[in-house]
PDB file of N, CA and C in Angstrom:
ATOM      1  N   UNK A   1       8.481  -2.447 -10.995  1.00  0.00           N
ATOM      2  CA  UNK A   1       7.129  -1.934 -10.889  1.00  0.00           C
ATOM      3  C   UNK A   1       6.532  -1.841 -12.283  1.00  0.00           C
ATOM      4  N   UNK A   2       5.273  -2.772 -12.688  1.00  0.00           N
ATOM      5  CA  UNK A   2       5.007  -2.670 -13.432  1.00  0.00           C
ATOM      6  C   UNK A   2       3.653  -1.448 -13.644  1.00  0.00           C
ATOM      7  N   UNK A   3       3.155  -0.623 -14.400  1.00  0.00           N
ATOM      8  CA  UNK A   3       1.779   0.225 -14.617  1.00  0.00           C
ATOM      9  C   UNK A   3       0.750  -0.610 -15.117  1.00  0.00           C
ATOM     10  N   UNK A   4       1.119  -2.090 -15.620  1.00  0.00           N
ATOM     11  CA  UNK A   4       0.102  -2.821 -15.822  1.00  0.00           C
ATOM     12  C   UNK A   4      -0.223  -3.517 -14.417  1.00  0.00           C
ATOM     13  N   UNK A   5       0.686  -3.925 -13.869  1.00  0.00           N
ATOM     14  CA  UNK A   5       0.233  -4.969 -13.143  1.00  0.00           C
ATOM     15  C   UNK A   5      -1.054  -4.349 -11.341  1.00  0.00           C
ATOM     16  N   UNK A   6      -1.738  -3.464 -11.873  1.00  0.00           N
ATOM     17  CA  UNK A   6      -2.940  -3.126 -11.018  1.00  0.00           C
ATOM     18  C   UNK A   6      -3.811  -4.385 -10.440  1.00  0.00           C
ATOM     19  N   UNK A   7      -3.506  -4.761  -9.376  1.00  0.00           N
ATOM     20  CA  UNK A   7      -4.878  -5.600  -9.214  1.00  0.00           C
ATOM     21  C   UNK A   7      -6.485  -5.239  -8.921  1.00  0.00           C
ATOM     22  N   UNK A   8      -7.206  -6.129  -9.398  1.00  0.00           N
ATOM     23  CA  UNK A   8      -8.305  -5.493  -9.352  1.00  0.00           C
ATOM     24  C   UNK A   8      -8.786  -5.118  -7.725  1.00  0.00           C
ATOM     25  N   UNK A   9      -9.883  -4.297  -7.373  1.00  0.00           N
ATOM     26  CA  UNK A   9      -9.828  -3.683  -6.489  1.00  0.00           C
ATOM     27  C   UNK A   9     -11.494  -3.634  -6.151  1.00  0.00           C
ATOM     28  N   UNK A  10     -12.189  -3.757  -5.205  1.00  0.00           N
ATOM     29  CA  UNK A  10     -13.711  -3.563  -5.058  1.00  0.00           C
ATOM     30  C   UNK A  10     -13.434  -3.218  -3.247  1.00  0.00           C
ATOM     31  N   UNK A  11     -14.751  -2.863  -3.268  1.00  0.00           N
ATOM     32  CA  UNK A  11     -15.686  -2.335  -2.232  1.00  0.00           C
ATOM     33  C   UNK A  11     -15.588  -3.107  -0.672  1.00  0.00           C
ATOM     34  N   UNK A  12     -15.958  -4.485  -1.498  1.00  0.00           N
ATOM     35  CA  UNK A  12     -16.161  -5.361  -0.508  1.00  0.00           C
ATOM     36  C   UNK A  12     -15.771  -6.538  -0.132  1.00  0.00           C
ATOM     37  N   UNK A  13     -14.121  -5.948  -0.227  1.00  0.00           N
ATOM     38  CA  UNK A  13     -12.591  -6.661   0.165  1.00  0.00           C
ATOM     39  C   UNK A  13     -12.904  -6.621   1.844  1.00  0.00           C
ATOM     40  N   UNK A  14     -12.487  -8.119   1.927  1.00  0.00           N
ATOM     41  CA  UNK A  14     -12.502  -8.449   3.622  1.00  0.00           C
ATOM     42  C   UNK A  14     -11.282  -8.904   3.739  1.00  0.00           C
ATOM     43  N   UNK A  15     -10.805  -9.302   4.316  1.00  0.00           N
ATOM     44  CA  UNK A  15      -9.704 -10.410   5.260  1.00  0.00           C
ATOM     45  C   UNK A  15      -8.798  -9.024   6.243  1.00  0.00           C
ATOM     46  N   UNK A  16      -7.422  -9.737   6.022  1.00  0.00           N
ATOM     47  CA  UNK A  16      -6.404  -8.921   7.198  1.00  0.00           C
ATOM     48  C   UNK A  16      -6.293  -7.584   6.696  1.00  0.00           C
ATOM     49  N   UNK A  17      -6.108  -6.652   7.387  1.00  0.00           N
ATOM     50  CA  UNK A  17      -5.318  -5.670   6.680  1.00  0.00           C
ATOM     51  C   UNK A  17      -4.355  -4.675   7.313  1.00  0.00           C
ATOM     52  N   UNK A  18      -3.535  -3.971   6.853  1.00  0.00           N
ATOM     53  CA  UNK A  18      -2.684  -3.164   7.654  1.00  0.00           C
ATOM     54  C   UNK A  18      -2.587  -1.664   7.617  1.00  0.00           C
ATOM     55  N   UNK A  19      -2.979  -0.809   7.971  1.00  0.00           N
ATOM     56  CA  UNK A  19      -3.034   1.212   7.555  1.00  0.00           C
ATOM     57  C   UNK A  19      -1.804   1.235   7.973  1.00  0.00           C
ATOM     58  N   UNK A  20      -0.851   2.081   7.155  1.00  0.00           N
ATOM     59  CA  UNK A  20      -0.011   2.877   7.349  1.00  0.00           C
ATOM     60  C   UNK A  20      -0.525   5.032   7.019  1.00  0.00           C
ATOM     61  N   UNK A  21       0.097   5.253   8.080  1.00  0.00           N
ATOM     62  CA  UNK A  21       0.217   6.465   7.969  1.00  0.00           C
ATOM     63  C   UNK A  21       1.311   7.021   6.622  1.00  0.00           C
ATOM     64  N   UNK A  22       1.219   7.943   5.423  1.00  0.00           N
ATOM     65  CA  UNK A  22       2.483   8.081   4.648  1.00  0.00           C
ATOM     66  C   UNK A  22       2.420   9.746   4.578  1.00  0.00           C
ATOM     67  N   UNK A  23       3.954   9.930   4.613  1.00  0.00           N
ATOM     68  CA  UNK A  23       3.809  11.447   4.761  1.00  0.00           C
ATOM     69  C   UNK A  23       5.069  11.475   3.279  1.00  0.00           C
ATOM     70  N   UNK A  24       4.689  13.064   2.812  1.00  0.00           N
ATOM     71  CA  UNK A  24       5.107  13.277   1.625  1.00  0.00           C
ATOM     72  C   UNK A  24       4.186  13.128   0.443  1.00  0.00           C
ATOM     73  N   UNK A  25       3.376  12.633   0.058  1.00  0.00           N
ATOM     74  CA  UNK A  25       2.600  12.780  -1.042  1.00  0.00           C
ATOM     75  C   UNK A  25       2.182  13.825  -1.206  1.00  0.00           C
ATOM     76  N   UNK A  26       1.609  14.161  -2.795  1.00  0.00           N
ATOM     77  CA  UNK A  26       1.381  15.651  -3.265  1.00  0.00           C
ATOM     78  C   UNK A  26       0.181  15.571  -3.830  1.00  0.00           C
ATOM     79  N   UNK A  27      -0.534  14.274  -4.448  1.00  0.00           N
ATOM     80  CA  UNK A  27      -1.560  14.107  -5.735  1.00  0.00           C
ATOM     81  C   UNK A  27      -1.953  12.518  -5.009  1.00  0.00           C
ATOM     82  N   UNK A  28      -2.999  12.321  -6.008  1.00  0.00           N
ATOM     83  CA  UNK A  28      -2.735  11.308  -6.504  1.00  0.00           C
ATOM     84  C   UNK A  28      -2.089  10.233  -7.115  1.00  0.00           C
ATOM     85  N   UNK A  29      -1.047  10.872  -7.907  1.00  0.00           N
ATOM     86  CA  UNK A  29      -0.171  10.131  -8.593  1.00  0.00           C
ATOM     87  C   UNK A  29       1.018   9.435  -7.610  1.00  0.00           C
ATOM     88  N   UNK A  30       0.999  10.277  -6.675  1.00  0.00           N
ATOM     89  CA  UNK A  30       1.762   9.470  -5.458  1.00  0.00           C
ATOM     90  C   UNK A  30       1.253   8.334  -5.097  1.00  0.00           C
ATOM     91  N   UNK A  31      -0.377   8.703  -4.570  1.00  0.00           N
ATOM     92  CA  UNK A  31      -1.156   7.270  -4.239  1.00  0.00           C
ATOM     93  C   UNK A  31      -0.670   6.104  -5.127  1.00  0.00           C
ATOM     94  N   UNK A  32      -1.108   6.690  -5.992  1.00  0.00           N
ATOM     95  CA  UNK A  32      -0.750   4.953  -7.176  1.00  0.00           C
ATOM     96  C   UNK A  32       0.924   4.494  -7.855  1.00  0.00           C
ATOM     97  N   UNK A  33       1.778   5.357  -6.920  1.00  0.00           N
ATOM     98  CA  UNK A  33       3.006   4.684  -6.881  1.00  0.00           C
ATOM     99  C   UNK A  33       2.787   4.158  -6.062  1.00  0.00           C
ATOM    100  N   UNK A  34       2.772   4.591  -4.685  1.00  0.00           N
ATOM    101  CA  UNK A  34       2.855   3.380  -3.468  1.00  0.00           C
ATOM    102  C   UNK A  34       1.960   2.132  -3.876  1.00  0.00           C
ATOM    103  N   UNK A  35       0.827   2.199  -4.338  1.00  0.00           N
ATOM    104  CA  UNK A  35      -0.371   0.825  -4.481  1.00  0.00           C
ATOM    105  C   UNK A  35       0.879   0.007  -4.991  1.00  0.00           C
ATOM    106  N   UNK A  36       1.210   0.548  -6.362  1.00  0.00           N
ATOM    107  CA  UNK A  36       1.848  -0.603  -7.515  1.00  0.00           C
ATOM    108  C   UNK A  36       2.897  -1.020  -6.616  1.00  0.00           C
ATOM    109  N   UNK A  37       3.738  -0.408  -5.583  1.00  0.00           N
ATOM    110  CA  UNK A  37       4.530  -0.933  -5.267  1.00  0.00           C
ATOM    111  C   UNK A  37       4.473  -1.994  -4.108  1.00  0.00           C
ATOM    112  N   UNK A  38       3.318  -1.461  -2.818  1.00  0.00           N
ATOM    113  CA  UNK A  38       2.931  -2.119  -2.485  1.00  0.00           C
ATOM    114  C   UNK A  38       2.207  -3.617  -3.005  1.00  0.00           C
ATOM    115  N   UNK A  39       2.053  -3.701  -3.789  1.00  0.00           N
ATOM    116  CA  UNK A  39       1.288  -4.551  -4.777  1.00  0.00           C
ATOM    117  C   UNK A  39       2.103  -5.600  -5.497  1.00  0.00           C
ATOM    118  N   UNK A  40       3.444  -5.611  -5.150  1.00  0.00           N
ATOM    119  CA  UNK A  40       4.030  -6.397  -5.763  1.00  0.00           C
ATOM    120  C   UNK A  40       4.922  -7.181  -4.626  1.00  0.00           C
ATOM    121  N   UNK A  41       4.426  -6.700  -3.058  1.00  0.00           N
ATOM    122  CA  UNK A  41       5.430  -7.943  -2.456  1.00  0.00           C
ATOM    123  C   UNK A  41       4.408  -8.910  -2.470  1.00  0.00           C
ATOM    124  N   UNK A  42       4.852 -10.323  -2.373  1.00  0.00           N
ATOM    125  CA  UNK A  42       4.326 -11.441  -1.755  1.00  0.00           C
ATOM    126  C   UNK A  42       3.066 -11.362  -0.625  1.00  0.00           C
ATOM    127  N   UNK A  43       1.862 -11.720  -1.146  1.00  0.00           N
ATOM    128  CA  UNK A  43       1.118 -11.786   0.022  1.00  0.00           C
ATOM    129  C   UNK A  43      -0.098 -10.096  -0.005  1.00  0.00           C
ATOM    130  N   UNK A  44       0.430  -9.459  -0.510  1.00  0.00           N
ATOM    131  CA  UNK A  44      -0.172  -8.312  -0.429  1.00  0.00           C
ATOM    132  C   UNK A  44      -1.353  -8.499  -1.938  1.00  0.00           C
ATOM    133  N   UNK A  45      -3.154  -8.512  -1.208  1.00  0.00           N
ATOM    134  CA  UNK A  45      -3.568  -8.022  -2.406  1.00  0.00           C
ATOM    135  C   UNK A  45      -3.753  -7.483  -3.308  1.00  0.00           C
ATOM    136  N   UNK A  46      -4.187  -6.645  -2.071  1.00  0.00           N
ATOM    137  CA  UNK A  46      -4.302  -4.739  -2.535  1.00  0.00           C
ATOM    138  C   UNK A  46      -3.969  -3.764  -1.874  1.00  0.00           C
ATOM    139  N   UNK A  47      -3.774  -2.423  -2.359  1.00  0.00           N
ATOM    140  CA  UNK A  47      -3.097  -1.613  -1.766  1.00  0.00           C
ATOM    141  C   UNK A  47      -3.838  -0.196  -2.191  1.00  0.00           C
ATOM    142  N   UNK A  48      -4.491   0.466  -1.495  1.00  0.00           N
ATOM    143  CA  UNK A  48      -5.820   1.563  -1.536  1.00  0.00           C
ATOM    144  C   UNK A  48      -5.019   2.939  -0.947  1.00  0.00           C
ATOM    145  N   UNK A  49      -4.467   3.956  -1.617  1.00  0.00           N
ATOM    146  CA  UNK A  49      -3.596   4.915  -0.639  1.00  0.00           C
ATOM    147  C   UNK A  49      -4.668   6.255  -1.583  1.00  0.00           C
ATOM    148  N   UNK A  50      -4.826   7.042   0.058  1.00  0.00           N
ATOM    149  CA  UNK A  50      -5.814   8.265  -0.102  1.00  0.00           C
ATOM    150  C   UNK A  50      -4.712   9.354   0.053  1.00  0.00           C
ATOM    151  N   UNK A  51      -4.435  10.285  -0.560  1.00  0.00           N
ATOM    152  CA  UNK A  51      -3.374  11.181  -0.236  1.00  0.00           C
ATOM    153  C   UNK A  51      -3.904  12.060   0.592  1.00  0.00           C
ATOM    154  N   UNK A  52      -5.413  12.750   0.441  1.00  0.00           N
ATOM    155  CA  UNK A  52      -5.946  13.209   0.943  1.00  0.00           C
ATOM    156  C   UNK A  52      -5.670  13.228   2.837  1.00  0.00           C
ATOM    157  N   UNK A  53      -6.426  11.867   2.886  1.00  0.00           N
ATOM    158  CA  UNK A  53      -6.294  11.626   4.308  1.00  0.00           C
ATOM    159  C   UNK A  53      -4.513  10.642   4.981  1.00  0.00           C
ATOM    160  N   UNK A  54      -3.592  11.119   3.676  1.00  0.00           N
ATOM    161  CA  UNK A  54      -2.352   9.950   3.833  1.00  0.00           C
ATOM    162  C   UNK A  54      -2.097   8.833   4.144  1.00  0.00           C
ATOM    163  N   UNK A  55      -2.918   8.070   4.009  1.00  0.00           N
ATOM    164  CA  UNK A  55      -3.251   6.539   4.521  1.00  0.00           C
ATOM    165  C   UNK A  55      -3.325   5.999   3.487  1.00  0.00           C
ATOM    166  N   UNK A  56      -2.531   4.796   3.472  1.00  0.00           N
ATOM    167  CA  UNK A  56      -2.772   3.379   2.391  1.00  0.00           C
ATOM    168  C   UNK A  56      -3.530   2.486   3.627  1.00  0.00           C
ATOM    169  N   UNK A  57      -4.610   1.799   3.166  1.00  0.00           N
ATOM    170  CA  UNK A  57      -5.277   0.368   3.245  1.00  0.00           C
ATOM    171  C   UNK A  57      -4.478  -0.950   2.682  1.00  0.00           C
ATOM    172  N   UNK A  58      -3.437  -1.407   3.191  1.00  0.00           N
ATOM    173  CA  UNK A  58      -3.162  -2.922   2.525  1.00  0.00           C
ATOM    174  C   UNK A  58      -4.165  -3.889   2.931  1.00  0.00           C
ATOM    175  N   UNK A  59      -4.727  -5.050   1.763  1.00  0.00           N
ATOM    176  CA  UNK A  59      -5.169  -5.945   2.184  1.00  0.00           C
ATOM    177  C   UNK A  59      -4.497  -7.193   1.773  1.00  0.00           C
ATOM    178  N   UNK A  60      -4.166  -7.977   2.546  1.00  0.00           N
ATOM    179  CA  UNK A  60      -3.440  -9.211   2.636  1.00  0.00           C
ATOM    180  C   UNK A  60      -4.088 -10.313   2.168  1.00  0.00           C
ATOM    181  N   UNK A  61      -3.901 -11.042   1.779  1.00  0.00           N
ATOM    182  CA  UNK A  61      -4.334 -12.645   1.527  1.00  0.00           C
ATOM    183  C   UNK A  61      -4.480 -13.474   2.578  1.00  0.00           C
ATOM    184  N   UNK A  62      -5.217 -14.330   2.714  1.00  0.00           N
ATOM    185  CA  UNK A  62      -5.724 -14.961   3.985  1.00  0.00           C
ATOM    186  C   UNK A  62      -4.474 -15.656   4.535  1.00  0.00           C
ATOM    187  N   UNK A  63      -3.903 -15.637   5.266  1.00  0.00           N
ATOM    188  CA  UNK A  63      -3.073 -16.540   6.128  1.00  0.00           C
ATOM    189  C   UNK A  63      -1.580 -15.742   5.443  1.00  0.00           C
ATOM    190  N   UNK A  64      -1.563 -14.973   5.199  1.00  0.00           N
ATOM    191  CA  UNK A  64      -0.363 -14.265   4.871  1.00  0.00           C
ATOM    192  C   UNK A  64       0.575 -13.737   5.577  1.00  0.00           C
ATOM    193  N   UNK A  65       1.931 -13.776   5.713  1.00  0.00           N
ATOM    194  CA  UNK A  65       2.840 -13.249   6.611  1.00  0.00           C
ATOM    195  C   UNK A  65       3.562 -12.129   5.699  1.00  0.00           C
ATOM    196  N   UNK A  66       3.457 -10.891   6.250  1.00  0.00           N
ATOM    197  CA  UNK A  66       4.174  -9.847   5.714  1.00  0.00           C
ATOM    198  C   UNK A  66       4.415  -9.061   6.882  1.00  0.00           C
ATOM    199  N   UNK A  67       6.519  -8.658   6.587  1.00  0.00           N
ATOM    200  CA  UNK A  67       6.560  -8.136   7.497  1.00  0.00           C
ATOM    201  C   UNK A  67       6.007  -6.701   7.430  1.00  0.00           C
ATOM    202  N   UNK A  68       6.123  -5.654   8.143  1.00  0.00           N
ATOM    203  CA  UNK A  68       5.488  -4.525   8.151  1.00  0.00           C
ATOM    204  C   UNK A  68       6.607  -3.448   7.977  1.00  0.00           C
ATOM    205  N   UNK A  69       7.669  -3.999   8.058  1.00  0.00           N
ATOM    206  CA  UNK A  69       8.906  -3.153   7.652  1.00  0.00           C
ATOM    207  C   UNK A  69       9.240  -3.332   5.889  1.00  0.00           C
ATOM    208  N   UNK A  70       8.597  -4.439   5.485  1.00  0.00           N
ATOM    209  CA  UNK A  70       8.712  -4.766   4.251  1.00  0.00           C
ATOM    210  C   UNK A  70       8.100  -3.530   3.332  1.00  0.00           C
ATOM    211  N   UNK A  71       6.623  -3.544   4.824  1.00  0.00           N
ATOM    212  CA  UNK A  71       5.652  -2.721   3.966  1.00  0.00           C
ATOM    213  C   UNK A  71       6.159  -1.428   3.877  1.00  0.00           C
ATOM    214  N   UNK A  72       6.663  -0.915   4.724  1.00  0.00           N
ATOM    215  CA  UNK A  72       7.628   0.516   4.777  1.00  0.00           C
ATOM    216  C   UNK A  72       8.159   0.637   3.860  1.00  0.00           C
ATOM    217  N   UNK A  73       9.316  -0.357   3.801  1.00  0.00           N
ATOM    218  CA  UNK A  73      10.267  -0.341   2.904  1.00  0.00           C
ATOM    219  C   UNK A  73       9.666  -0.091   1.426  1.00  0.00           C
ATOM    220  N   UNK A  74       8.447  -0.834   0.828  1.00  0.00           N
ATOM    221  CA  UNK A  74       7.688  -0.615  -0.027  1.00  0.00           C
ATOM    222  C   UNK A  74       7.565   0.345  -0.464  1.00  0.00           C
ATOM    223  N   UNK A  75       7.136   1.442   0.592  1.00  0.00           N
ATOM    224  CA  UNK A  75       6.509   2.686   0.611  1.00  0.00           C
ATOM    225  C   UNK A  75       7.630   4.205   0.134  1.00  0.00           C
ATOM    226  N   UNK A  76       8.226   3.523   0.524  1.00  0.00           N
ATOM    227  CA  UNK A  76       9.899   4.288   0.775  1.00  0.00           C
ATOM    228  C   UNK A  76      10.575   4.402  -0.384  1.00  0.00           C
ATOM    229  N   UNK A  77      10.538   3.124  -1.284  1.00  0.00           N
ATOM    230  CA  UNK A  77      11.034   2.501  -2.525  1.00  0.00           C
ATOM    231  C   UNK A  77       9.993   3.412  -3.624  1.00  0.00           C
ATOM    232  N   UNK A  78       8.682   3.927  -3.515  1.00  0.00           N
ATOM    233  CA  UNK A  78       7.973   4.303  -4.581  1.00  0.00           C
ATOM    234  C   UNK A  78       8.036   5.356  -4.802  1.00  0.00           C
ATOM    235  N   UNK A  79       9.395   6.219  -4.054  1.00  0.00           N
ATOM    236  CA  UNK A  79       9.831   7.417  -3.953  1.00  0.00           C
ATOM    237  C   UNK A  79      10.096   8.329  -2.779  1.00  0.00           C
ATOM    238  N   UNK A  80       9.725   9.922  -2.441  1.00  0.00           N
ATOM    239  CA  UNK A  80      10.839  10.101  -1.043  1.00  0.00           C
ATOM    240  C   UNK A  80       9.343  10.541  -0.516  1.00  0.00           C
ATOM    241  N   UNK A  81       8.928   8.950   0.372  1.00  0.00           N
ATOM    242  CA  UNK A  81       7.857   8.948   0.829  1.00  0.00           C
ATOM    243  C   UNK A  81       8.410   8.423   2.617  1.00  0.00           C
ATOM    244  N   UNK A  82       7.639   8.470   3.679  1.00  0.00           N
ATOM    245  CA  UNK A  82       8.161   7.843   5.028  1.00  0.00           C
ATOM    246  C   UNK A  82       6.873   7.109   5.500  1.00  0.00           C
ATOM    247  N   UNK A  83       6.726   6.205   5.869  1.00  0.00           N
ATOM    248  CA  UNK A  83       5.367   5.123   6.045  1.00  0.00           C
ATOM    249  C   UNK A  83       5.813   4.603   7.377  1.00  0.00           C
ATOM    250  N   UNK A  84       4.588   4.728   8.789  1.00  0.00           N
ATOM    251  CA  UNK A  84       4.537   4.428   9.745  1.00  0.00           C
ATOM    252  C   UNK A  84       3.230   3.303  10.190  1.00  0.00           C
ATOM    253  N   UNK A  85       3.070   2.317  10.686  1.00  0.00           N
ATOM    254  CA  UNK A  85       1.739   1.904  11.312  1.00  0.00           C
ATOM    255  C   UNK A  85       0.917   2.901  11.943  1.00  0.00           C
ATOM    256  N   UNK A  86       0.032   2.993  11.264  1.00  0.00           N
ATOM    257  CA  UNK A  86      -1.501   4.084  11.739  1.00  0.00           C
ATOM    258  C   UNK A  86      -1.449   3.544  13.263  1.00  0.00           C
ATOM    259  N   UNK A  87      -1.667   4.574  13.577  1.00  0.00           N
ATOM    260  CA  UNK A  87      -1.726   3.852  15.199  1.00  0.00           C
ATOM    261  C   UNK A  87      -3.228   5.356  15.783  1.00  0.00           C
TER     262      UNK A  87
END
């Protein structure tokens, strides 16, 4: 996980995307572990996490296959976080 490697991020990001529900965060600073980490599998653009409302926004790259356990796993990896599909 790099602290540089942020991708840039705007407003008026379209294509696929996936909400996970994440429980455990405290701040912000949680949010932007999960992004960076999310942010570094394959396929994943961006990664938008509100602690507030516990939800990350992934947005995918057009025609992208990611599994969604990957994305967990992601989530899981950026510390003692638990990440479900928003349902």
């Amino acid at each position: 996980m790099s602290l540089f490697s942020r991708k840039t991020k705007t407003d008026t990001e379209t294509g696929p995307q996936v909400v996970l529900d994440v429980q455990g965060m405290h701040c912000t600073s949680c949010g932007l572990l999960i992004d960076d980490e999310l942010e570094e599998l394959p396929g994943v653009r961006s990664a938008s996490t509100d602690f507030r409302s516990k939800r990350t926004t992934v947005r995918l790259e057009e025609g992208a296959v990611v599994d969604t356990d990957a994305l967990v796993a992601a989530v899981a990896a950026a510390g003692d976080y638990k990440a479900s599909l928003a349902g």
